[in-house]
PDB file of N, CA and C in Angstrom:
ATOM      1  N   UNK A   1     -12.819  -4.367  -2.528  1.00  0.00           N
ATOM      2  CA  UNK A   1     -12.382  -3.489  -1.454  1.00  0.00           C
ATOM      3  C   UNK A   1     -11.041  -2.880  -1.877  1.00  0.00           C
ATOM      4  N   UNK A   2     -10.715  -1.525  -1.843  1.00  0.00           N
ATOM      5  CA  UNK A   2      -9.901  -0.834  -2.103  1.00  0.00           C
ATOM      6  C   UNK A   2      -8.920  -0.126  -1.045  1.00  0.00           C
ATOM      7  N   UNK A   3      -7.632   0.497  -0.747  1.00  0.00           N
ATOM      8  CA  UNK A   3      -6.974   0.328   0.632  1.00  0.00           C
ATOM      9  C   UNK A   3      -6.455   1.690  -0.603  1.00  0.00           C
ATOM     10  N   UNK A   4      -6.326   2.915   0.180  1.00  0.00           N
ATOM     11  CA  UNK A   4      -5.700   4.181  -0.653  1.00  0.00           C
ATOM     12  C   UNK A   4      -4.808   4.577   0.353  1.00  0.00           C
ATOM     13  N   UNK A   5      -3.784   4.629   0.404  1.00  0.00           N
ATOM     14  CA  UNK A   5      -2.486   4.909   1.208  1.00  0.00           C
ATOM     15  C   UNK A   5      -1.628   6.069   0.947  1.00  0.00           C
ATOM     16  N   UNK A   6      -2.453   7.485   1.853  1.00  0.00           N
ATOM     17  CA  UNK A   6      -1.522   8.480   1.799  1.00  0.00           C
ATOM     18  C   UNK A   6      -0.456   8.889   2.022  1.00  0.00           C
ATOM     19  N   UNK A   7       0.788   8.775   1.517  1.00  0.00           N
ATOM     20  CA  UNK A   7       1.965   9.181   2.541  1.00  0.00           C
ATOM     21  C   UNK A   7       2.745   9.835   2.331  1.00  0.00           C
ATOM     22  N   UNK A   8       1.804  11.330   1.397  1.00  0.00           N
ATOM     23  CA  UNK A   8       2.298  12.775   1.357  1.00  0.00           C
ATOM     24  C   UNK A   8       1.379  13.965   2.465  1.00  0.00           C
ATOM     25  N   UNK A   9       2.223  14.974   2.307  1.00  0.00           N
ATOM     26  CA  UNK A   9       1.000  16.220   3.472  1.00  0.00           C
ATOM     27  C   UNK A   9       0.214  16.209   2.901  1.00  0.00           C
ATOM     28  N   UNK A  10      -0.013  15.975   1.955  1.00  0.00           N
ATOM     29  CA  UNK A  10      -1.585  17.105   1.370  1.00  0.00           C
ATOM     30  C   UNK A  10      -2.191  15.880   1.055  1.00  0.00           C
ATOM     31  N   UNK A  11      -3.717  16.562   0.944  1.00  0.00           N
ATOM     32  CA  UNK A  11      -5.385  15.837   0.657  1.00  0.00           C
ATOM     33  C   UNK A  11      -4.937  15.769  -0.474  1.00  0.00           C
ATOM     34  N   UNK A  12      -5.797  14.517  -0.737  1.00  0.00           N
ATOM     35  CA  UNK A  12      -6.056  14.570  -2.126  1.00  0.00           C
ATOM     36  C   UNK A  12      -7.107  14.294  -2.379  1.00  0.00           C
ATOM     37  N   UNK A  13      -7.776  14.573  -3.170  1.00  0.00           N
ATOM     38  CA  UNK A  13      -9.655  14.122  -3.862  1.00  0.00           C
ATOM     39  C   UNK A  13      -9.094  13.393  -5.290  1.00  0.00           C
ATOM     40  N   UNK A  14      -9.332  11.846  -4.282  1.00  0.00           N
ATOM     41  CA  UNK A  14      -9.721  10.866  -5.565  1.00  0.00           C
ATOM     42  C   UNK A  14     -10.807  10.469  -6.099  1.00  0.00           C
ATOM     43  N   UNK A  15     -10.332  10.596  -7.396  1.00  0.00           N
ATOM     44  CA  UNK A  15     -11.815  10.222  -8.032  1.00  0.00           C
ATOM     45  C   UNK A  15     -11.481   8.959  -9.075  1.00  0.00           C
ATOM     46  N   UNK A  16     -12.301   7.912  -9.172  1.00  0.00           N
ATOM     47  CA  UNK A  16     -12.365   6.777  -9.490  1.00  0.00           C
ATOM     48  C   UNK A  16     -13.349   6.802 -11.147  1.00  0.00           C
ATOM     49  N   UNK A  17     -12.851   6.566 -11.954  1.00  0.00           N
ATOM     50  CA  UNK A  17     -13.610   6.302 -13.243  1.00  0.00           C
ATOM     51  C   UNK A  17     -14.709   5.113 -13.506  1.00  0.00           C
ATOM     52  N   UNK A  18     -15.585   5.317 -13.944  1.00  0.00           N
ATOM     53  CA  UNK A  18     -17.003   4.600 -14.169  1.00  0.00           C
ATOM     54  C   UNK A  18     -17.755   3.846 -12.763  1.00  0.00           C
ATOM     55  N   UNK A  19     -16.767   4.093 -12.053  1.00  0.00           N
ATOM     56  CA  UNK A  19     -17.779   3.589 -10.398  1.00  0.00           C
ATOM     57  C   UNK A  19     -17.931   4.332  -9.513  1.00  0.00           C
ATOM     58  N   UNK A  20     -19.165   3.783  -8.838  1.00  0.00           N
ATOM     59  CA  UNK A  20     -19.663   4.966  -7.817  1.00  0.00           C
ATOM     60  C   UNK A  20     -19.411   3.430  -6.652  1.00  0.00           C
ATOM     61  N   UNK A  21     -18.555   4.236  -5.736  1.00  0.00           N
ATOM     62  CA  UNK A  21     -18.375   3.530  -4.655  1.00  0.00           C
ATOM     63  C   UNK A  21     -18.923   4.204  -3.036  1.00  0.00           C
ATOM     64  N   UNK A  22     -18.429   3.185  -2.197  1.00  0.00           N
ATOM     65  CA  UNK A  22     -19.031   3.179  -0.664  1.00  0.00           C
ATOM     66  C   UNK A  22     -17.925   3.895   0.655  1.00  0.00           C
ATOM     67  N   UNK A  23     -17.444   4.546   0.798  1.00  0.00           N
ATOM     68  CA  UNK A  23     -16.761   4.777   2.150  1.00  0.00           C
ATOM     69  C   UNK A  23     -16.855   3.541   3.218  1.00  0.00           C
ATOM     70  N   UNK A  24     -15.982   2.755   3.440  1.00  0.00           N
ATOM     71  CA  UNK A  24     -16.237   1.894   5.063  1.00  0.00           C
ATOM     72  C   UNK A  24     -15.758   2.535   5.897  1.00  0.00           C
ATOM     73  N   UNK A  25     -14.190   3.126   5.744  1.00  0.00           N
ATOM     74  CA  UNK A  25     -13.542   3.662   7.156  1.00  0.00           C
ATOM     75  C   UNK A  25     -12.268   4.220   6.775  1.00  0.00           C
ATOM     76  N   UNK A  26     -11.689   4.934   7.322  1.00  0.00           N
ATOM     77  CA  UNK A  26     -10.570   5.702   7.306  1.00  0.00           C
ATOM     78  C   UNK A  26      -9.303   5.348   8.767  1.00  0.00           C
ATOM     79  N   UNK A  27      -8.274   5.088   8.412  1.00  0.00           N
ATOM     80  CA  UNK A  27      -7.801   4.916   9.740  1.00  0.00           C
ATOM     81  C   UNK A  27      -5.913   5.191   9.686  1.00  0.00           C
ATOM     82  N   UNK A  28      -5.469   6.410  10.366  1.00  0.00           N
ATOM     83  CA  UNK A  28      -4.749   7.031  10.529  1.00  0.00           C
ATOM     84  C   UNK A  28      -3.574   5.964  10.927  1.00  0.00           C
ATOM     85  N   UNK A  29      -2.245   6.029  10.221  1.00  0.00           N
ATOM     86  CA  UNK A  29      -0.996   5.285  10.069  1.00  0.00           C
ATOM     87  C   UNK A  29      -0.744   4.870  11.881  1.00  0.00           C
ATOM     88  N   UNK A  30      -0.499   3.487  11.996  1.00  0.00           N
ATOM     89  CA  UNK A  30      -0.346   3.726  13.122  1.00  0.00           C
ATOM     90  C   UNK A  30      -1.477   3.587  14.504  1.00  0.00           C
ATOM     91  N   UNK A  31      -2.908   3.762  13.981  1.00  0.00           N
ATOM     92  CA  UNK A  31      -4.175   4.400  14.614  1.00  0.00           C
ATOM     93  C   UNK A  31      -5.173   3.283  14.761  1.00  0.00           C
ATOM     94  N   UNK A  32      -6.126   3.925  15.218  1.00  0.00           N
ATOM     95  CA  UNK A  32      -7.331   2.631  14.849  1.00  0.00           C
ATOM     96  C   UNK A  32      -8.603   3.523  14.136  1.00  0.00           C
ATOM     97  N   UNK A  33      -8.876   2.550  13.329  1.00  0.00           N
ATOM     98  CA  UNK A  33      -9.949   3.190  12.285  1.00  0.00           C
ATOM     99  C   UNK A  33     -11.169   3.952  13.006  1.00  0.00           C
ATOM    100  N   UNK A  34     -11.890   4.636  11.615  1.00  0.00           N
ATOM    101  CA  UNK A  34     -13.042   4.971  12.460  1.00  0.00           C
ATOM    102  C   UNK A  34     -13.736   5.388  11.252  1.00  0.00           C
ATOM    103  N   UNK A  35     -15.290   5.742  11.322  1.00  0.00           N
ATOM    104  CA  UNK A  35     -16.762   4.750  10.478  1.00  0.00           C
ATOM    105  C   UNK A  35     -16.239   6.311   9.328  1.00  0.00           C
ATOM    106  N   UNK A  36     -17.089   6.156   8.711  1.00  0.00           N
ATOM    107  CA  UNK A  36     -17.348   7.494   7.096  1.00  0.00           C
ATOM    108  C   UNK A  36     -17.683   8.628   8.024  1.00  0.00           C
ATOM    109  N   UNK A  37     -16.785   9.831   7.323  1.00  0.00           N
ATOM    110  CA  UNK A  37     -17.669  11.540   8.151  1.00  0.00           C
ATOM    111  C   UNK A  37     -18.790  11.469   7.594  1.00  0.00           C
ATOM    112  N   UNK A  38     -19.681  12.367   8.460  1.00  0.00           N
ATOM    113  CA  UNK A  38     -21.101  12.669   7.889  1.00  0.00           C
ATOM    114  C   UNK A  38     -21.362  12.356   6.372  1.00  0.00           C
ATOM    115  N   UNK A  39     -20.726  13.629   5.716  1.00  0.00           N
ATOM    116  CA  UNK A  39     -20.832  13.724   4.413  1.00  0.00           C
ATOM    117  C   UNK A  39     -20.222  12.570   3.280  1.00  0.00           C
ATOM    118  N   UNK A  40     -19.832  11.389   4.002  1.00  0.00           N
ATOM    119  CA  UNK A  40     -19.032  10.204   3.054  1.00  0.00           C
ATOM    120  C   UNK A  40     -20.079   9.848   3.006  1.00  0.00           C
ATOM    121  N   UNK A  41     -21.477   9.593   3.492  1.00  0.00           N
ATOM    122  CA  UNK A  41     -22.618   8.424   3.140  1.00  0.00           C
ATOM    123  C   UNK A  41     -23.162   8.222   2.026  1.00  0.00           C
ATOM    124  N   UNK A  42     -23.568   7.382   1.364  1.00  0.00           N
ATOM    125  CA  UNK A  42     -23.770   7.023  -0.145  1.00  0.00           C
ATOM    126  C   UNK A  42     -22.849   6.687  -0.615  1.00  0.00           C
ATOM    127  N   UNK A  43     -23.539   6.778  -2.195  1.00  0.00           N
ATOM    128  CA  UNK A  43     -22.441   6.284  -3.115  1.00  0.00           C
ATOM    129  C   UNK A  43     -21.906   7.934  -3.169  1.00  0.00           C
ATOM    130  N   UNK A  44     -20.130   7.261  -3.979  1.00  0.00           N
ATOM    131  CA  UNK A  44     -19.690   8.889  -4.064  1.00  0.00           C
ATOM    132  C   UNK A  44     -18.555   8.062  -5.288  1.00  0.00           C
ATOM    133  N   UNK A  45     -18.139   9.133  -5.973  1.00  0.00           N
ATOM    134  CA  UNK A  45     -16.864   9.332  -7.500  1.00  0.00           C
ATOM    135  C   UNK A  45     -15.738   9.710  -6.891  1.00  0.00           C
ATOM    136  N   UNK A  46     -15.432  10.631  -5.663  1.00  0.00           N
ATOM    137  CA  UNK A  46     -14.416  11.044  -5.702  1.00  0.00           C
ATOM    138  C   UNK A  46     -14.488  10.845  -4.222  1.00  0.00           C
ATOM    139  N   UNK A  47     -13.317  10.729  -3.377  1.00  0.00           N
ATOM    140  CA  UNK A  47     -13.196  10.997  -1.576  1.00  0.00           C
ATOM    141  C   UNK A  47     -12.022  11.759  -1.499  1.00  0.00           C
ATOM    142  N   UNK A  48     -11.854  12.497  -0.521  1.00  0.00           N
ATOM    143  CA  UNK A  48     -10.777  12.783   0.060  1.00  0.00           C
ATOM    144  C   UNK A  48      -9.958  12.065   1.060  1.00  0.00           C
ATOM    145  N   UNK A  49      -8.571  11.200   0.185  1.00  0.00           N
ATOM    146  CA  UNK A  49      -7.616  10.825   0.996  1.00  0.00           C
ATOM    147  C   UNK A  49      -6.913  12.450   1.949  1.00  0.00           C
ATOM    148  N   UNK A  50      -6.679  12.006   2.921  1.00  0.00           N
ATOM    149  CA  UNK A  50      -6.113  12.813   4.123  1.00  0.00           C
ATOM    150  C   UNK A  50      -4.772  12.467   3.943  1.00  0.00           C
ATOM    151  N   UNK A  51      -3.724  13.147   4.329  1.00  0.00           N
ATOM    152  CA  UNK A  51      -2.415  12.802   4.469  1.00  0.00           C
ATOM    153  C   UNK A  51      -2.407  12.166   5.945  1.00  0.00           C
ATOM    154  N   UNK A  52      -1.440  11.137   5.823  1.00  0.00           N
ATOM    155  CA  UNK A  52      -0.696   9.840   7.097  1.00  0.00           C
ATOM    156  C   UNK A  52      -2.373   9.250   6.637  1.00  0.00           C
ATOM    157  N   UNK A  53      -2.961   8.354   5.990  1.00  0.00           N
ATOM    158  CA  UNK A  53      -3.871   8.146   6.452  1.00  0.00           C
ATOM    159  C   UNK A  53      -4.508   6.922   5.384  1.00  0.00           C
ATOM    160  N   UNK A  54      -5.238   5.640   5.749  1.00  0.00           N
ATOM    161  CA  UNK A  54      -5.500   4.848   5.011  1.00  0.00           C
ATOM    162  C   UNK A  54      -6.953   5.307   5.051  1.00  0.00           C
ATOM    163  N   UNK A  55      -7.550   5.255   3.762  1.00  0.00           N
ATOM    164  CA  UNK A  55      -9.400   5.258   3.348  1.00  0.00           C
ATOM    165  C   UNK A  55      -9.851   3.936   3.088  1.00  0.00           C
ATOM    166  N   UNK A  56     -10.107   3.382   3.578  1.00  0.00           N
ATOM    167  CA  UNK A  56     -11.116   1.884   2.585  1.00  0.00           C
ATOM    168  C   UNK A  56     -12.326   2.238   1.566  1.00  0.00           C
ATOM    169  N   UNK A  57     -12.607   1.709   0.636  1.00  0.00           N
ATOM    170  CA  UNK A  57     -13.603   2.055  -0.231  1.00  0.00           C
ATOM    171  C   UNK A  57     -14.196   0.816  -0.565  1.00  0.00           C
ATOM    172  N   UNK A  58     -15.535   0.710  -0.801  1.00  0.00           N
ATOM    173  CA  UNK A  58     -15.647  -0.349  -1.814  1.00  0.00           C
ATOM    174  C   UNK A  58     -16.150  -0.181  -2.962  1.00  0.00           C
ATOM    175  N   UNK A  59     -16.165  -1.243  -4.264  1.00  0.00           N
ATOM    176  CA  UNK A  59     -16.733  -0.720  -5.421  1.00  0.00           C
ATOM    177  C   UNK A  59     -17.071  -2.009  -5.877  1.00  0.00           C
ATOM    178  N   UNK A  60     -18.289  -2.332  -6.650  1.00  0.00           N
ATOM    179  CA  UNK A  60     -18.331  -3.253  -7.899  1.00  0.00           C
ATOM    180  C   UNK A  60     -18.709  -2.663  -9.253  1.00  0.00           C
ATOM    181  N   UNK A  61     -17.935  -3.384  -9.582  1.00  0.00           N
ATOM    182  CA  UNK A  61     -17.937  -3.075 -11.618  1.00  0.00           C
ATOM    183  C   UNK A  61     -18.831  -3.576 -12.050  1.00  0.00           C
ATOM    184  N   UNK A  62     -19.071  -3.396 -13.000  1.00  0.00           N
ATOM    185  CA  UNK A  62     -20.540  -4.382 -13.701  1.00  0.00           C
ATOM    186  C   UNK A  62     -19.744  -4.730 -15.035  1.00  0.00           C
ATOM    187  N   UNK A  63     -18.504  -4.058 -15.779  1.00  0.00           N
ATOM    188  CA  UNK A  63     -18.122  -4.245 -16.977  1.00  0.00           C
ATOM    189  C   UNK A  63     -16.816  -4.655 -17.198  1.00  0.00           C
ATOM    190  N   UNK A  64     -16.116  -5.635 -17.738  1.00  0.00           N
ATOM    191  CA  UNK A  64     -14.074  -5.096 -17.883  1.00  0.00           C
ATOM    192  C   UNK A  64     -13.555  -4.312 -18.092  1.00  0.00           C
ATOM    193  N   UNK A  65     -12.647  -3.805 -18.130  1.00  0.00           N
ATOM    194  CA  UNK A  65     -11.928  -3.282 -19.002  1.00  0.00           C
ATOM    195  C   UNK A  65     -10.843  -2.360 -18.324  1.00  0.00           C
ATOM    196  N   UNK A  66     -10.532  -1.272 -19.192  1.00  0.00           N
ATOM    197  CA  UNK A  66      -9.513  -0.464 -18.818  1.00  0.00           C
ATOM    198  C   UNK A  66     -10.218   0.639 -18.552  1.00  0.00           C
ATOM    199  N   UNK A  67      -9.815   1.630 -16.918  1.00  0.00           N
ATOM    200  CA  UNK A  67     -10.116   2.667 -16.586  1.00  0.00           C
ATOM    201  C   UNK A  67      -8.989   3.066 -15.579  1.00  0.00           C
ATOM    202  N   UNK A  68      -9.278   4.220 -15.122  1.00  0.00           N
ATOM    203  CA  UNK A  68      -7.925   5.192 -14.826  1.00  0.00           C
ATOM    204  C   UNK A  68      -8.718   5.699 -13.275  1.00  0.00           C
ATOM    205  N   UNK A  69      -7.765   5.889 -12.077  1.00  0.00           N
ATOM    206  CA  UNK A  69      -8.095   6.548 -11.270  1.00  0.00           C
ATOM    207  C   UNK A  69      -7.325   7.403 -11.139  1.00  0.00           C
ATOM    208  N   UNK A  70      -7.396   8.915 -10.622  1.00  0.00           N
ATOM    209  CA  UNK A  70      -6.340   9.848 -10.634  1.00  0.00           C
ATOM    210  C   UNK A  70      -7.289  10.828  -9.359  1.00  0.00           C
ATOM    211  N   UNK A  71      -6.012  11.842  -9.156  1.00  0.00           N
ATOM    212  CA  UNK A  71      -6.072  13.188  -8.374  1.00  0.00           C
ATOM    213  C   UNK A  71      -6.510  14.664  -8.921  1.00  0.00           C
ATOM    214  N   UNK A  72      -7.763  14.133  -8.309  1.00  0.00           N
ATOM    215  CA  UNK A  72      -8.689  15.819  -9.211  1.00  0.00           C
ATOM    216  C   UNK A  72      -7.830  16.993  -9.072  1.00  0.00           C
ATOM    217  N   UNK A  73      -6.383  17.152  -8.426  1.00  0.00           N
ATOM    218  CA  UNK A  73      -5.355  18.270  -8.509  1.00  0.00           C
ATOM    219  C   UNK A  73      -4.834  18.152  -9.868  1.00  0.00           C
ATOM    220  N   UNK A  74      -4.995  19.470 -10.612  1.00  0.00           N
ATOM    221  CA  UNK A  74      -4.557  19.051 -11.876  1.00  0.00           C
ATOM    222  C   UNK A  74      -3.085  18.249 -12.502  1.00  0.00           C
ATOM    223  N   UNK A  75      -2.395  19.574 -11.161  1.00  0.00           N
ATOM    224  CA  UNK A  75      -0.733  19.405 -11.112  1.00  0.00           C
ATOM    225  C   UNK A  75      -0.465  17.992 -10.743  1.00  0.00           C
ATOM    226  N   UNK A  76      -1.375  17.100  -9.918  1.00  0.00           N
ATOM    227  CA  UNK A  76      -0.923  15.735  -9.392  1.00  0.00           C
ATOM    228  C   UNK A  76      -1.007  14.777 -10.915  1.00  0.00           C
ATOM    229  N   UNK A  77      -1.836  15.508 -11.470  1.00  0.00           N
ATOM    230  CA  UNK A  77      -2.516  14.274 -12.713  1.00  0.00           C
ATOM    231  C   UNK A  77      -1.607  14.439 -13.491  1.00  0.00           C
ATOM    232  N   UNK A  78      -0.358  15.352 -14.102  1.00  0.00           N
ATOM    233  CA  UNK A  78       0.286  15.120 -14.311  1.00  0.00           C
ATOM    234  C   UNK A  78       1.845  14.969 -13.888  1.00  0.00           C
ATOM    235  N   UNK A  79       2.004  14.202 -12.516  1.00  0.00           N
ATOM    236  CA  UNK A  79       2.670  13.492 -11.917  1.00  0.00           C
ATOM    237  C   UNK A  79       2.239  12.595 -11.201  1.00  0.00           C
ATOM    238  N   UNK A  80       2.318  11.648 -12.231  1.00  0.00           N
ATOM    239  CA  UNK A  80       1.785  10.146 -12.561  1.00  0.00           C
ATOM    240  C   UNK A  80       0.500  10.121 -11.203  1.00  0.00           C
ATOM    241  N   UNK A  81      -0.221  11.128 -10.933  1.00  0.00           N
ATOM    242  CA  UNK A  81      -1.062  10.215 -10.230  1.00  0.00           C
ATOM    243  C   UNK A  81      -2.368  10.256 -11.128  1.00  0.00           C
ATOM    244  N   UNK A  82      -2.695  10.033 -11.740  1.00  0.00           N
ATOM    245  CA  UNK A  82      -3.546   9.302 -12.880  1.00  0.00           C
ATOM    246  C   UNK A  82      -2.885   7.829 -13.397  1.00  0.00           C
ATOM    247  N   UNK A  83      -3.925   6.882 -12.928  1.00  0.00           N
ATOM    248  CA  UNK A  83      -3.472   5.807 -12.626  1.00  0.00           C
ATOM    249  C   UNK A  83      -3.965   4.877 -13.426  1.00  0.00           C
ATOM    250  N   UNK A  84      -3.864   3.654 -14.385  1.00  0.00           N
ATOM    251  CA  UNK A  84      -4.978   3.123 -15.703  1.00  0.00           C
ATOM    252  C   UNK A  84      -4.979   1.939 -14.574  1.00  0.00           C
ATOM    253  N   UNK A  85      -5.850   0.914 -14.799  1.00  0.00           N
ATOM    254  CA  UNK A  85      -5.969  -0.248 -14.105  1.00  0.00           C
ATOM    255  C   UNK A  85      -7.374  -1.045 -14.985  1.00  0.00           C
ATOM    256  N   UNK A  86      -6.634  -1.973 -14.891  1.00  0.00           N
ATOM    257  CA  UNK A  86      -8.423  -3.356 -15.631  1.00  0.00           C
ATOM    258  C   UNK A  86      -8.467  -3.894 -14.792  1.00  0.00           C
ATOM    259  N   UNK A  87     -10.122  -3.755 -15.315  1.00  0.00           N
ATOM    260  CA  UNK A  87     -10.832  -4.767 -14.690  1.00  0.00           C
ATOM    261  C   UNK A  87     -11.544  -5.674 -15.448  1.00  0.00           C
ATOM    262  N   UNK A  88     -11.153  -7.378 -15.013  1.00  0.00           N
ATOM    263  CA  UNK A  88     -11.517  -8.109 -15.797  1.00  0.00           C
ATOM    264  C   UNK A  88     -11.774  -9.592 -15.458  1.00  0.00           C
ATOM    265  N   UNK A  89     -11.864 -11.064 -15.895  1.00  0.00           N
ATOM    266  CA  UNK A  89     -12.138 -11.759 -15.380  1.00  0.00           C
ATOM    267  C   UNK A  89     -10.695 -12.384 -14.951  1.00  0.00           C
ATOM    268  N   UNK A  90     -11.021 -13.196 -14.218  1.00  0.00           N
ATOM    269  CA  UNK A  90      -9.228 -13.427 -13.473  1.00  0.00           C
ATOM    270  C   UNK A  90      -8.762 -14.883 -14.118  1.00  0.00           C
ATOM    271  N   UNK A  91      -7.867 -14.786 -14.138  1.00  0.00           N
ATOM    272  CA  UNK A  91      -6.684 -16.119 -15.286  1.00  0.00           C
ATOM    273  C   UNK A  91      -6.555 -16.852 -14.176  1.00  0.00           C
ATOM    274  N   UNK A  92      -6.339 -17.952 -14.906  1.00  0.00           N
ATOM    275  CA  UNK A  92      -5.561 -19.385 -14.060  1.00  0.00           C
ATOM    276  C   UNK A  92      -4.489 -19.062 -13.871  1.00  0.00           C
TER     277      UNK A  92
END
């Protein structure tokens, strides 16, 4: 389960590398959540975070390793929001 925490004005369309994940809910700073818009159902690569606004996602990996999530805005991807992160088995 994934928690994406907007807390600039603008949308952003994230998109997540090698997984296709689930929408659960979106819920405004402050607010109380509420279910996927129409068009979130299925699996999906990319969502639109909203500004003031938390998205939940879920995802499972099937593989380790190193992959990157970033902001399909080009200008964001290069200010640092292209993001590397592993995934892998967890240490003692």
């Amino acid at each position: 389960m994934w928690e994406i925490h907007n807390f600039t004005a603008d949308a952003h369309p994230i998109h997540i590398h090698e997984v296709q994940f689930q929408v659960v809910d979106r819920q405004p700073f402050n607010g109380i959540s509420r279910p996927p818009e129409p068009n979130e159902s299925g699996y999906k690569d990319t969502v639109i975070a909203y500004p003031d606004e938390i998205i939940r996602i879920k995802a499972a990996f099937v593989h380790p390793g190193l992959y990157v999530w970033h902001c399909h805005i080009v200008e964001h991807e290069d200010n640092e929001m292209m993001r590397p992160y592993f995934i892998g088995p967890m240490t003692p």
